[in-house]
PDB file of N, CA and C in Angstrom:
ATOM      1  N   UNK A   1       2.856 -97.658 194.407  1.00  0.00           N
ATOM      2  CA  UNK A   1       4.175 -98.227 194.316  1.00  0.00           C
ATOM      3  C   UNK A   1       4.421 -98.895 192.974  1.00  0.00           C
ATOM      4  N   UNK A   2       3.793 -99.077 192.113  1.00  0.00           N
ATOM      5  CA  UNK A   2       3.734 -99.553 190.881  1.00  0.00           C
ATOM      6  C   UNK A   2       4.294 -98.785 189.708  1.00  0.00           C
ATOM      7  N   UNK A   3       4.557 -97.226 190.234  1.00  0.00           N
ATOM      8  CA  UNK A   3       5.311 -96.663 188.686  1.00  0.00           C
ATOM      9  C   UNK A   3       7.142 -96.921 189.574  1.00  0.00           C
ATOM     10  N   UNK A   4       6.960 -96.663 190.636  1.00  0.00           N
ATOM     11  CA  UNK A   4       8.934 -97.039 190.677  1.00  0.00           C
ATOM     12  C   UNK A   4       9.051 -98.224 190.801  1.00  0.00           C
ATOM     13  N   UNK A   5       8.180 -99.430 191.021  1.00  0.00           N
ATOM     14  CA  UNK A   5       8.625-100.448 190.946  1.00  0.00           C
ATOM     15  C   UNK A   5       8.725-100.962 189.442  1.00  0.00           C
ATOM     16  N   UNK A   6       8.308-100.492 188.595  1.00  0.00           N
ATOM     17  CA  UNK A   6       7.742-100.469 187.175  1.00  0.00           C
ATOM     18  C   UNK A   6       9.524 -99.644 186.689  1.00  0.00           C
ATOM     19  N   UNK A   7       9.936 -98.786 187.257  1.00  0.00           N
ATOM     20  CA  UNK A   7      11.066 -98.301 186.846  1.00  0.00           C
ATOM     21  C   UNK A   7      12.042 -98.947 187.043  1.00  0.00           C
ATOM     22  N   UNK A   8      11.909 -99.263 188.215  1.00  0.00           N
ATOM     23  CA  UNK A   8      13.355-100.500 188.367  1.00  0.00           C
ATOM     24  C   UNK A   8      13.157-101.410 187.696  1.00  0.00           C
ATOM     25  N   UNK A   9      11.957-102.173 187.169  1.00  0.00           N
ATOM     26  CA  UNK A   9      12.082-103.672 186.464  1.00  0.00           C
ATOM     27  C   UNK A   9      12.230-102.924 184.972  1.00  0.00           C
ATOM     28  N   UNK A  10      12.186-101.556 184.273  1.00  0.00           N
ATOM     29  CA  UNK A  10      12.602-101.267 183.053  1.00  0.00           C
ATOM     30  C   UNK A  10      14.339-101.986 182.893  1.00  0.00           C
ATOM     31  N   UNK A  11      15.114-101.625 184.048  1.00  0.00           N
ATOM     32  CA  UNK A  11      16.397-101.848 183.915  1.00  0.00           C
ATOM     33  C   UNK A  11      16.481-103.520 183.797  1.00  0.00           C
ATOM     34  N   UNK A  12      15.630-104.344 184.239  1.00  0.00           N
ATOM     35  CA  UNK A  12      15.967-105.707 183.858  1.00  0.00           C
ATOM     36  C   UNK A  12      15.807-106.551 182.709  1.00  0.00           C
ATOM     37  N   UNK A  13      14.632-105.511 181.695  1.00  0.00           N
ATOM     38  CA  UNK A  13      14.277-105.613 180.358  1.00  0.00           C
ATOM     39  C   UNK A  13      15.660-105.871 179.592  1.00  0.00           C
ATOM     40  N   UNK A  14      15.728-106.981 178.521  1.00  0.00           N
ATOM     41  CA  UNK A  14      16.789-106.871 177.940  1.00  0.00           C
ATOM     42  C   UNK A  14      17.352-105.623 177.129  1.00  0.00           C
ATOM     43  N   UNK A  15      17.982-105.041 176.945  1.00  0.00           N
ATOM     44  CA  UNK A  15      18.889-103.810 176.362  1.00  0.00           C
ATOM     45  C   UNK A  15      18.187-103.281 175.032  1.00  0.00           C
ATOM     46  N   UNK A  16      18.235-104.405 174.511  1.00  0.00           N
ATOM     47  CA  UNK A  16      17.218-103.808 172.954  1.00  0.00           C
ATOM     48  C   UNK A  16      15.825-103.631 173.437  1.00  0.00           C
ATOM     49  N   UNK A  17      15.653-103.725 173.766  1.00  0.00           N
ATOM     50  CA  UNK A  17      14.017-103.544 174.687  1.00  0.00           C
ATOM     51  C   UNK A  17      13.767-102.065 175.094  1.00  0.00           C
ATOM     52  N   UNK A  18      14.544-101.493 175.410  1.00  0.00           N
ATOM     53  CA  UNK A  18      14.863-100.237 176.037  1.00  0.00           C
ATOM     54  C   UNK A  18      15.172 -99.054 175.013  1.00  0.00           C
ATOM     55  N   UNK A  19      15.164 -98.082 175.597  1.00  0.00           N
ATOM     56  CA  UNK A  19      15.378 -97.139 174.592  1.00  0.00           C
ATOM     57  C   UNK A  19      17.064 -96.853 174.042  1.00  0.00           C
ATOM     58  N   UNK A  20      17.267 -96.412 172.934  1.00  0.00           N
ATOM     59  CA  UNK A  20      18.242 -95.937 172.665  1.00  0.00           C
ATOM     60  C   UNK A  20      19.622 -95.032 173.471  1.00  0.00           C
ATOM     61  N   UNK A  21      19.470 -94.258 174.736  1.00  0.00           N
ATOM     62  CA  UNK A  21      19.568 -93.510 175.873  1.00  0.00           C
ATOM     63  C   UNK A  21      19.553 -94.251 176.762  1.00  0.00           C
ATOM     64  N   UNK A  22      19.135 -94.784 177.405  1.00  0.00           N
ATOM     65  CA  UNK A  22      19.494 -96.074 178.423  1.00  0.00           C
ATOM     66  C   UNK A  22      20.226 -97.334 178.095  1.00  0.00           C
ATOM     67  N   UNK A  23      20.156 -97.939 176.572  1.00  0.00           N
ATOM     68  CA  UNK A  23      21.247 -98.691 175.929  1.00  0.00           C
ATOM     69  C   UNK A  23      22.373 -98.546 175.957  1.00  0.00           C
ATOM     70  N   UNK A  24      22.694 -96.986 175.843  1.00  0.00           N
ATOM     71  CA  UNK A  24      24.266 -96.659 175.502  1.00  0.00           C
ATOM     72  C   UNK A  24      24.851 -95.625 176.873  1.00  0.00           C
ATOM     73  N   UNK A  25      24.001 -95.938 177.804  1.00  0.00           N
ATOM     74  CA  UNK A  25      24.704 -95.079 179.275  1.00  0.00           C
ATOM     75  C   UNK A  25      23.856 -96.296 180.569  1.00  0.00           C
ATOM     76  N   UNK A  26      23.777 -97.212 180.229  1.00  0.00           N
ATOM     77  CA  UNK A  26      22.856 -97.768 180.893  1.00  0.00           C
ATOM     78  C   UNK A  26      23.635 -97.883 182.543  1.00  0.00           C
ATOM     79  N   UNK A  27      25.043 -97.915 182.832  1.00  0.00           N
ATOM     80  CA  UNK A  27      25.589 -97.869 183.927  1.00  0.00           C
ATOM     81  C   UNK A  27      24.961 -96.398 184.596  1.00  0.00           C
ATOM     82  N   UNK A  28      25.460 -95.431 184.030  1.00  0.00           N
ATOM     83  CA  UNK A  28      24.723 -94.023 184.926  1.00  0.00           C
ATOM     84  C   UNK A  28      22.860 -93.866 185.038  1.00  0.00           C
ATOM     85  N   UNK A  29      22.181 -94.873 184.438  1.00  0.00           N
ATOM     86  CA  UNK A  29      21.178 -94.593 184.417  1.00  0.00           C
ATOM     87  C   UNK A  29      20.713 -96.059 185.475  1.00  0.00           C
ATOM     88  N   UNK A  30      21.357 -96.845 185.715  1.00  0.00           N
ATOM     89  CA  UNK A  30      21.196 -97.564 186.371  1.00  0.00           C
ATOM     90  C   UNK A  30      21.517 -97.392 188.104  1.00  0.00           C
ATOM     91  N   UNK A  31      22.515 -96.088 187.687  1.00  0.00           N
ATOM     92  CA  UNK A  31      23.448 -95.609 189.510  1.00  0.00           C
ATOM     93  C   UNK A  31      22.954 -94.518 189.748  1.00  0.00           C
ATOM     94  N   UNK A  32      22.857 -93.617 189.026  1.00  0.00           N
ATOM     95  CA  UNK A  32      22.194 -92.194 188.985  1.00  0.00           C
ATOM     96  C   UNK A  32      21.154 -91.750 188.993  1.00  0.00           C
ATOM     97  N   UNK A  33      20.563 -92.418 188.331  1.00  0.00           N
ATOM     98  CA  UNK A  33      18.788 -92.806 188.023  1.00  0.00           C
ATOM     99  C   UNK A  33      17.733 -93.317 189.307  1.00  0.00           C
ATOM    100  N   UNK A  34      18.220 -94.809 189.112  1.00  0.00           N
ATOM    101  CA  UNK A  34      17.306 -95.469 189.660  1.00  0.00           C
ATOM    102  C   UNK A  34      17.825 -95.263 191.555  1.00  0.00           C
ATOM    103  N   UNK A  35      18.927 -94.943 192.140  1.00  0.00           N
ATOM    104  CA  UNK A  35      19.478 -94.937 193.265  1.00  0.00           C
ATOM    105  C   UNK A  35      18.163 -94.133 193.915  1.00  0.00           C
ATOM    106  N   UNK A  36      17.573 -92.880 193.662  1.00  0.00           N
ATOM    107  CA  UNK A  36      17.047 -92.265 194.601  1.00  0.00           C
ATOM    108  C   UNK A  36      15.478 -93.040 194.132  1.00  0.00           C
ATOM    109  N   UNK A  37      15.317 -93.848 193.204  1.00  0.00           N
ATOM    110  CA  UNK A  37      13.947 -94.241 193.165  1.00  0.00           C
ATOM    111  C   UNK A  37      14.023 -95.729 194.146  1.00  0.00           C
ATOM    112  N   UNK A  38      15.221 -96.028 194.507  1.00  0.00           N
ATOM    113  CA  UNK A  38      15.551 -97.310 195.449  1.00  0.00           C
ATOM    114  C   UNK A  38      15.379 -96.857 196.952  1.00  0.00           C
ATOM    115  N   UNK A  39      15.931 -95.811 197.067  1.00  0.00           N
ATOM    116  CA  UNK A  39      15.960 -95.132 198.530  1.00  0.00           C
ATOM    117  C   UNK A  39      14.672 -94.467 198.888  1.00  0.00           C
ATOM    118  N   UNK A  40      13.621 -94.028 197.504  1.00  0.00           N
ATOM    119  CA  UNK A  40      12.164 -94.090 198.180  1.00  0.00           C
ATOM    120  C   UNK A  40      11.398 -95.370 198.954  1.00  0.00           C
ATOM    121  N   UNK A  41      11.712 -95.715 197.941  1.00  0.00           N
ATOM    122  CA  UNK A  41      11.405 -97.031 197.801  1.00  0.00           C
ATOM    123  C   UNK A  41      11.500 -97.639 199.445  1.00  0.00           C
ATOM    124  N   UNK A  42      12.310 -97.688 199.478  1.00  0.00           N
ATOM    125  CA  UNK A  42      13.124 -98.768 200.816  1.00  0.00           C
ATOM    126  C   UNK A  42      12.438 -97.553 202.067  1.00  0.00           C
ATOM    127  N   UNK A  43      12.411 -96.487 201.698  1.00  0.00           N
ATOM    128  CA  UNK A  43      12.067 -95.049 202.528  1.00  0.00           C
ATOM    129  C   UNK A  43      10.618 -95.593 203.289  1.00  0.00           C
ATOM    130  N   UNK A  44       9.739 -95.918 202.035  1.00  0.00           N
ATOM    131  CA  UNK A  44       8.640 -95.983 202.260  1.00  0.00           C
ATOM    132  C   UNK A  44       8.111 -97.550 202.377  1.00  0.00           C
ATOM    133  N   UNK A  45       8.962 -98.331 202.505  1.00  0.00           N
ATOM    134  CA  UNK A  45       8.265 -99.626 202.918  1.00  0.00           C
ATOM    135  C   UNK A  45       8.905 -99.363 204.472  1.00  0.00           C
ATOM    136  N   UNK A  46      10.039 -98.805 205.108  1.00  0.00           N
ATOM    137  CA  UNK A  46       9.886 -98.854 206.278  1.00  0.00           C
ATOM    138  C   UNK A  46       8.503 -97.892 206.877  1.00  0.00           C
ATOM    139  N   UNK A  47       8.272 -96.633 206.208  1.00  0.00           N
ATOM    140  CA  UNK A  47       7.655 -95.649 207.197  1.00  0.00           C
ATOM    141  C   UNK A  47       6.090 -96.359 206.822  1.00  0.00           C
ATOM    142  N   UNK A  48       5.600 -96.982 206.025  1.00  0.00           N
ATOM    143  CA  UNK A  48       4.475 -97.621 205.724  1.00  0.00           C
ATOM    144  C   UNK A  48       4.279 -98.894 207.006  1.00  0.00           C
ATOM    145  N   UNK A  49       5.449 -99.528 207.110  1.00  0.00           N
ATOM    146  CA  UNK A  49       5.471-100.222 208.246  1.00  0.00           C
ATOM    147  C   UNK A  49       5.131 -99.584 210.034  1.00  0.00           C
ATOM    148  N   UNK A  50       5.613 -98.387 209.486  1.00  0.00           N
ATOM    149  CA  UNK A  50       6.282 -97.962 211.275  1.00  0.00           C
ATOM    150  C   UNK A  50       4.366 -97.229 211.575  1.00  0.00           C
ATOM    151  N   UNK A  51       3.755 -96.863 210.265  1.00  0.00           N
ATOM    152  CA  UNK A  51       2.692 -96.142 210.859  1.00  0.00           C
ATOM    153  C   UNK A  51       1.695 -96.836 210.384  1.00  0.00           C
ATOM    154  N   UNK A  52       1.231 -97.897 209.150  1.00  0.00           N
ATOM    155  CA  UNK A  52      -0.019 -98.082 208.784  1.00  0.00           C
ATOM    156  C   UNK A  52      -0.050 -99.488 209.954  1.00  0.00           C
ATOM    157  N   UNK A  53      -1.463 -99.405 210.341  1.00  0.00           N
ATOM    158  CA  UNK A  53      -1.912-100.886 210.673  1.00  0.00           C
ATOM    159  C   UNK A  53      -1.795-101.410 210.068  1.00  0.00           C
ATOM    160  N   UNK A  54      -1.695-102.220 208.420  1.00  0.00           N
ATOM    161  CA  UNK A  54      -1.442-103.112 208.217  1.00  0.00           C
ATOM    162  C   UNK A  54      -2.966-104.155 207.705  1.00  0.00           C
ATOM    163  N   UNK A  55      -4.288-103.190 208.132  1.00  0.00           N
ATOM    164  CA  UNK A  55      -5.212-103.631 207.995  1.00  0.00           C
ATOM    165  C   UNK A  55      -6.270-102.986 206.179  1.00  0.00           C
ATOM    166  N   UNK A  56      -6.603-103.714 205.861  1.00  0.00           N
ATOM    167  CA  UNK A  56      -6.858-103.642 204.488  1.00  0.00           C
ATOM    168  C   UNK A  56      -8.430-103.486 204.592  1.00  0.00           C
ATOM    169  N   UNK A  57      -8.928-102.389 205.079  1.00  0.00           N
ATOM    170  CA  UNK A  57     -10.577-102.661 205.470  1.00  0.00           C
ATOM    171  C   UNK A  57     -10.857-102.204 204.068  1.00  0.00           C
ATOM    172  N   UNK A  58     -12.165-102.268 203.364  1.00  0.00           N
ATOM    173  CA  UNK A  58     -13.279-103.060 204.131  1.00  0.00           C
ATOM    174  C   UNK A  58     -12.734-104.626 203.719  1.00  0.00           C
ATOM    175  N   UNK A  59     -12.026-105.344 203.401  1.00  0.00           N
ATOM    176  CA  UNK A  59     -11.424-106.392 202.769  1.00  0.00           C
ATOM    177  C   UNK A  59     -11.248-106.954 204.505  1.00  0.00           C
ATOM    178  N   UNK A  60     -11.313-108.590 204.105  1.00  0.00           N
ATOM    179  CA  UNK A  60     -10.743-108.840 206.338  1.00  0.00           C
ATOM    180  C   UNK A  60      -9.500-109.069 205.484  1.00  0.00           C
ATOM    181  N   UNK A  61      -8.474-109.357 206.647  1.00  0.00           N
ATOM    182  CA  UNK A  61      -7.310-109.335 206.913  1.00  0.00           C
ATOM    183  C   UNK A  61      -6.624-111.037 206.693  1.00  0.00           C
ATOM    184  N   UNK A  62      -5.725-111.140 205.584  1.00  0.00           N
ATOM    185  CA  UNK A  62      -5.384-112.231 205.291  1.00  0.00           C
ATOM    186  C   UNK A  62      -4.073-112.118 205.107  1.00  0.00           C
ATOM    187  N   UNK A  63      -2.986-112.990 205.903  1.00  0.00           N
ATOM    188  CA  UNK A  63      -1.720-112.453 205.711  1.00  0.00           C
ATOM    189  C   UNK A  63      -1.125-113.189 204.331  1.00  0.00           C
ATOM    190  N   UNK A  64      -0.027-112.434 203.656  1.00  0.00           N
ATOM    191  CA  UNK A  64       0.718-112.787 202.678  1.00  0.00           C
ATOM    192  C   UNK A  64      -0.176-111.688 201.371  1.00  0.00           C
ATOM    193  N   UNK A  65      -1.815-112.246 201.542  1.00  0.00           N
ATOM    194  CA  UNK A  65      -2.784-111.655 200.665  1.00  0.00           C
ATOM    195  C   UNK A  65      -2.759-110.330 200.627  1.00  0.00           C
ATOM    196  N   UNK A  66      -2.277-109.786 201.529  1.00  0.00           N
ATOM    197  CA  UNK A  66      -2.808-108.484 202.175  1.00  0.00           C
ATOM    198  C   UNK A  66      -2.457-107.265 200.542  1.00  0.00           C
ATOM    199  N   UNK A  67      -2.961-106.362 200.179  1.00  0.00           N
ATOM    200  CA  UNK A  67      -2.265-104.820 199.857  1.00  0.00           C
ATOM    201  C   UNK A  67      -1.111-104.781 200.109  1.00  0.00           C
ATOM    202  N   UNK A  68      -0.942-104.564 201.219  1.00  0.00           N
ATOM    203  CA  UNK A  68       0.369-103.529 201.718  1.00  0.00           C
ATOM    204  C   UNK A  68       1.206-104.858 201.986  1.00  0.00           C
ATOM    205  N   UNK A  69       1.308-105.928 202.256  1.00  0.00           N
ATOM    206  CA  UNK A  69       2.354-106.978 202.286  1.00  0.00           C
ATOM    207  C   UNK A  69       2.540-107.112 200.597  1.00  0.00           C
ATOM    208  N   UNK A  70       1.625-107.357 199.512  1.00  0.00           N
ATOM    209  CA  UNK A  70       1.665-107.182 198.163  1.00  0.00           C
ATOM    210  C   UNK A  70       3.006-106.284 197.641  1.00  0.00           C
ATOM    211  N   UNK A  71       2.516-105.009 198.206  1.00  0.00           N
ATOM    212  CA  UNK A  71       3.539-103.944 197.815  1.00  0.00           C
ATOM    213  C   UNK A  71       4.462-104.012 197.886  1.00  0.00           C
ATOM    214  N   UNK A  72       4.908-104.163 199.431  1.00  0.00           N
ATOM    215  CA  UNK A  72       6.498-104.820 200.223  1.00  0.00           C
ATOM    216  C   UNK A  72       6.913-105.688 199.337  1.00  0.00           C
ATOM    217  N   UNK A  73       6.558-107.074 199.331  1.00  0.00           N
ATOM    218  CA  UNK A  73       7.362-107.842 198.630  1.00  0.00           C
ATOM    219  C   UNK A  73       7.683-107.476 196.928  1.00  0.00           C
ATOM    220  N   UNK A  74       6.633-106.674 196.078  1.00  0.00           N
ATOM    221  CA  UNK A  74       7.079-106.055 194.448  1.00  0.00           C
ATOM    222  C   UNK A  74       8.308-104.978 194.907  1.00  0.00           C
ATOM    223  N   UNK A  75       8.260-104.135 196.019  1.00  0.00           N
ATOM    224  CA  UNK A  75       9.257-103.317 196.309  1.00  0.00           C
ATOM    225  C   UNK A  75      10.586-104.259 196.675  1.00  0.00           C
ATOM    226  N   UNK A  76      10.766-104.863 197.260  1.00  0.00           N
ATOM    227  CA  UNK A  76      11.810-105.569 197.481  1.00  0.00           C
ATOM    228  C   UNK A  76      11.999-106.881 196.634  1.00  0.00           C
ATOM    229  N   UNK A  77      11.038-107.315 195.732  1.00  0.00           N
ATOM    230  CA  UNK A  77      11.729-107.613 194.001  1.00  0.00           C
ATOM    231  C   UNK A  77      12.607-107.122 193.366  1.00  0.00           C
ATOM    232  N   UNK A  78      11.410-105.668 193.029  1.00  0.00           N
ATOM    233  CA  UNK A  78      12.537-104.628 192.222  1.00  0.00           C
ATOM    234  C   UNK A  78      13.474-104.594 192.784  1.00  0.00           C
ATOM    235  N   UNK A  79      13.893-103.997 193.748  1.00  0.00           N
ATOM    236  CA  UNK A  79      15.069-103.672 194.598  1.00  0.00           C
ATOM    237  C   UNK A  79      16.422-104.568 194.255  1.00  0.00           C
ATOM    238  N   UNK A  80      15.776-106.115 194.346  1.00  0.00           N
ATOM    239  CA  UNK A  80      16.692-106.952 194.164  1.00  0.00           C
ATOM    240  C   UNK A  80      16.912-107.039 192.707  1.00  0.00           C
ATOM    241  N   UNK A  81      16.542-107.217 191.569  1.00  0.00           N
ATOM    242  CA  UNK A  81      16.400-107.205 190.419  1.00  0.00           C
ATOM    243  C   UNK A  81      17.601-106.428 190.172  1.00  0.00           C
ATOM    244  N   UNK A  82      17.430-104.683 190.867  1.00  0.00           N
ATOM    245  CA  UNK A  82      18.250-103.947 190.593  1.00  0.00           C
ATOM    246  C   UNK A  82      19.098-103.867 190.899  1.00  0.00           C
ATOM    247  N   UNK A  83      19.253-104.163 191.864  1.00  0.00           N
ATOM    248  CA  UNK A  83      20.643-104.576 192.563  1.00  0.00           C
ATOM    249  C   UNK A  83      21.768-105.640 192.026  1.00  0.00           C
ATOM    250  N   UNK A  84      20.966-106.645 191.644  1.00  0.00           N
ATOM    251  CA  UNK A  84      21.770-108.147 190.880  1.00  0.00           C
ATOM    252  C   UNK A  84      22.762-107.417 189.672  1.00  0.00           C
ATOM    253  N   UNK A  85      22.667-107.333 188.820  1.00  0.00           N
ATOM    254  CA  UNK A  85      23.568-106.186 187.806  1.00  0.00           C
ATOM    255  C   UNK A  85      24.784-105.781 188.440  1.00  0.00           C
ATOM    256  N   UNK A  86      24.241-104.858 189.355  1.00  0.00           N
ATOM    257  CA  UNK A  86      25.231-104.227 189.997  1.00  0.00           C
ATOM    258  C   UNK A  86      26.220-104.577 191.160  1.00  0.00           C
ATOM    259  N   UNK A  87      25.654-105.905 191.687  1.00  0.00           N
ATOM    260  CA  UNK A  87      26.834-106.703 192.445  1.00  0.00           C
ATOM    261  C   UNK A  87      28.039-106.303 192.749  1.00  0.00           C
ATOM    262  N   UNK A  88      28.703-106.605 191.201  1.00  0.00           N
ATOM    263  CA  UNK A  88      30.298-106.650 191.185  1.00  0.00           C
ATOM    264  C   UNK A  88      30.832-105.043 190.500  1.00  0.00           C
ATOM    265  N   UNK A  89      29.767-103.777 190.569  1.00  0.00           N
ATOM    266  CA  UNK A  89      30.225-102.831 190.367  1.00  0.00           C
ATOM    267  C   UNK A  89      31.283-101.759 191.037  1.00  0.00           C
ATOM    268  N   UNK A  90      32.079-101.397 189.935  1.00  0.00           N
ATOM    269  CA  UNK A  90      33.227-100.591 191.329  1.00  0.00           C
ATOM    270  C   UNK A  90      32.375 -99.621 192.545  1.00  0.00           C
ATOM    271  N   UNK A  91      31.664 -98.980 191.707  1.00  0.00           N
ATOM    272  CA  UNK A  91      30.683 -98.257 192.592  1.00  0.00           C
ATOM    273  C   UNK A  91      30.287 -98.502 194.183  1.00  0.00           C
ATOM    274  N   UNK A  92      29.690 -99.873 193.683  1.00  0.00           N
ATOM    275  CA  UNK A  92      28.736-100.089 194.690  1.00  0.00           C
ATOM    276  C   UNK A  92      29.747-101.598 195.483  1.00  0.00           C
ATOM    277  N   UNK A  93      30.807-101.391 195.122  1.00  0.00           N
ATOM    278  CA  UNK A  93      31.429-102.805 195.826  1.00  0.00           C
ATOM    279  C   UNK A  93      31.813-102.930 197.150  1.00  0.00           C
ATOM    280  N   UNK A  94      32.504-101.521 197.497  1.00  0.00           N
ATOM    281  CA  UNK A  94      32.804-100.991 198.990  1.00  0.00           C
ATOM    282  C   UNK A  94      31.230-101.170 199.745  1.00  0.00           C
ATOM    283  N   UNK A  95      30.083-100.814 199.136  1.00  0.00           N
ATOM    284  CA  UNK A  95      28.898-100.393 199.500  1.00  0.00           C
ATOM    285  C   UNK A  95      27.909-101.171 200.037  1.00  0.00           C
ATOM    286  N   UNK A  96      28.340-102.468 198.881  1.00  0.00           N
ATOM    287  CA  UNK A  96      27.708-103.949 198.816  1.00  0.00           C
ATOM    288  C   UNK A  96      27.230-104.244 200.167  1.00  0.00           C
ATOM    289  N   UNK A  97      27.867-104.460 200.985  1.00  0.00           N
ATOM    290  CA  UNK A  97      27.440-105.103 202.594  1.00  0.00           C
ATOM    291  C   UNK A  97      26.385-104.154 203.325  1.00  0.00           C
ATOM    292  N   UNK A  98      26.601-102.591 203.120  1.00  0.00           N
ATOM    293  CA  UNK A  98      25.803-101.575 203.794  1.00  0.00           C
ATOM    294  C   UNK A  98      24.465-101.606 202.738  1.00  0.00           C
ATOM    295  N   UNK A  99      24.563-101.854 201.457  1.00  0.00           N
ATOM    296  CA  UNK A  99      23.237-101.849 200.551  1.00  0.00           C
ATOM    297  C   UNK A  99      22.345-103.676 200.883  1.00  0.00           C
ATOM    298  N   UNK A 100      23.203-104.654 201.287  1.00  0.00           N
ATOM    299  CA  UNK A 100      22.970-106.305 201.778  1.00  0.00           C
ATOM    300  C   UNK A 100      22.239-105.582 202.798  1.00  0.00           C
ATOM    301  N   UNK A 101      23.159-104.957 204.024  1.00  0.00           N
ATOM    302  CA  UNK A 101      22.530-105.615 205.208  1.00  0.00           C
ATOM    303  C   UNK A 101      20.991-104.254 205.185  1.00  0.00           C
ATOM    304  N   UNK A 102      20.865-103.338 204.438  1.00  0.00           N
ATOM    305  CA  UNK A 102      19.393-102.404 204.568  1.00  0.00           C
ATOM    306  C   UNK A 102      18.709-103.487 204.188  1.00  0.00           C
ATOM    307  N   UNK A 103      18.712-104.382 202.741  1.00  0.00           N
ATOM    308  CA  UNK A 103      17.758-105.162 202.222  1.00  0.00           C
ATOM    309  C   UNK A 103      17.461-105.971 203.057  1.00  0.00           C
ATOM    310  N   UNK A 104      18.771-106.576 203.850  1.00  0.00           N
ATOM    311  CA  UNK A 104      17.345-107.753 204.689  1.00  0.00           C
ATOM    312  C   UNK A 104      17.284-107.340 206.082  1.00  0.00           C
ATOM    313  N   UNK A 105      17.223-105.952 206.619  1.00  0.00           N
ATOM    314  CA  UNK A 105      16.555-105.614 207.192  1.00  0.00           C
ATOM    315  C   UNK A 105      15.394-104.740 207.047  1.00  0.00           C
ATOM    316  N   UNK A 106      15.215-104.482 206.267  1.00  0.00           N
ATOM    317  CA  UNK A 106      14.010-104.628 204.984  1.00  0.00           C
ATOM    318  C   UNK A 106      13.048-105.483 205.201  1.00  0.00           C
ATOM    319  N   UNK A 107      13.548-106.105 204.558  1.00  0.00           N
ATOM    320  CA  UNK A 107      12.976-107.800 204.335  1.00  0.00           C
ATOM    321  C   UNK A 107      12.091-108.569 205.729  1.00  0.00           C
ATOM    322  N   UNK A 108      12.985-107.942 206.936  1.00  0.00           N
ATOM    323  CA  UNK A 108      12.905-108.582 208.386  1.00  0.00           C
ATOM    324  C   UNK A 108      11.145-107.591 208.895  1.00  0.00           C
ATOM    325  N   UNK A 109      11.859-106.611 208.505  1.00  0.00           N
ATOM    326  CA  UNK A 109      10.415-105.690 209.117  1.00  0.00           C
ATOM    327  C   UNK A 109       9.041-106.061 208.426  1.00  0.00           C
ATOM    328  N   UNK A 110       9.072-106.489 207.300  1.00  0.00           N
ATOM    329  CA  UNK A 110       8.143-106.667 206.174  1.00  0.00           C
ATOM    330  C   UNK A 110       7.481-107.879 206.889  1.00  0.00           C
TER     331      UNK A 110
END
């Protein structure tokens, strides 16, 4: 989970930071782009939930500490990170409440 979560926090890098191509289209590369690396994302912290135990062998089991609680919460960083930007976008404004209420039910399963 570390190269798409690694992709979404590119977009929070300040602008000169970034490449030339994401500077000067950074709205479509921010909606177009990163959207289906959000919907893995969110894809796979539910189905990681619905099937792994949750258990980190040979390591014992420490909650918050855990791997896979680790992951969840960098996935639903990024997520938010990426999302903040885009708030007040025409795009995503109708959308806003249906993209709110996945995240914190998200958040709830985690």
């Amino acid at each position: 989970m570390i190269a798409p979560v690694a992709y979404l926090l590119l977009f929070d890098a300040q602008p000169r930071a970034t490449g030339v191509a994401v500077r000067e289209q950074r709205d479509a590369y921010l909606l177009l782009s990163a959207l289906p690396v959000v919907a893995y994302l969110i894809g796979w912290v539910w189905i990681s939930n619905a099937i792994s135990p949750g258990d980190a062998s040979p390591l014992p089991y420490v909650p918050i500490v855990n791997p896979l609680e680790i992951a969840h919460f960098a996935v639903l960083f990024g997520v938010f990170l990426w999302f903040w930007p885009l708030r007040e976008h025409a795009a995503l404004r109708n959308g806003s409440p249906l993209f709110i209420g996945i995240a914190m039910a998200t958040g709830w399963r985690c």
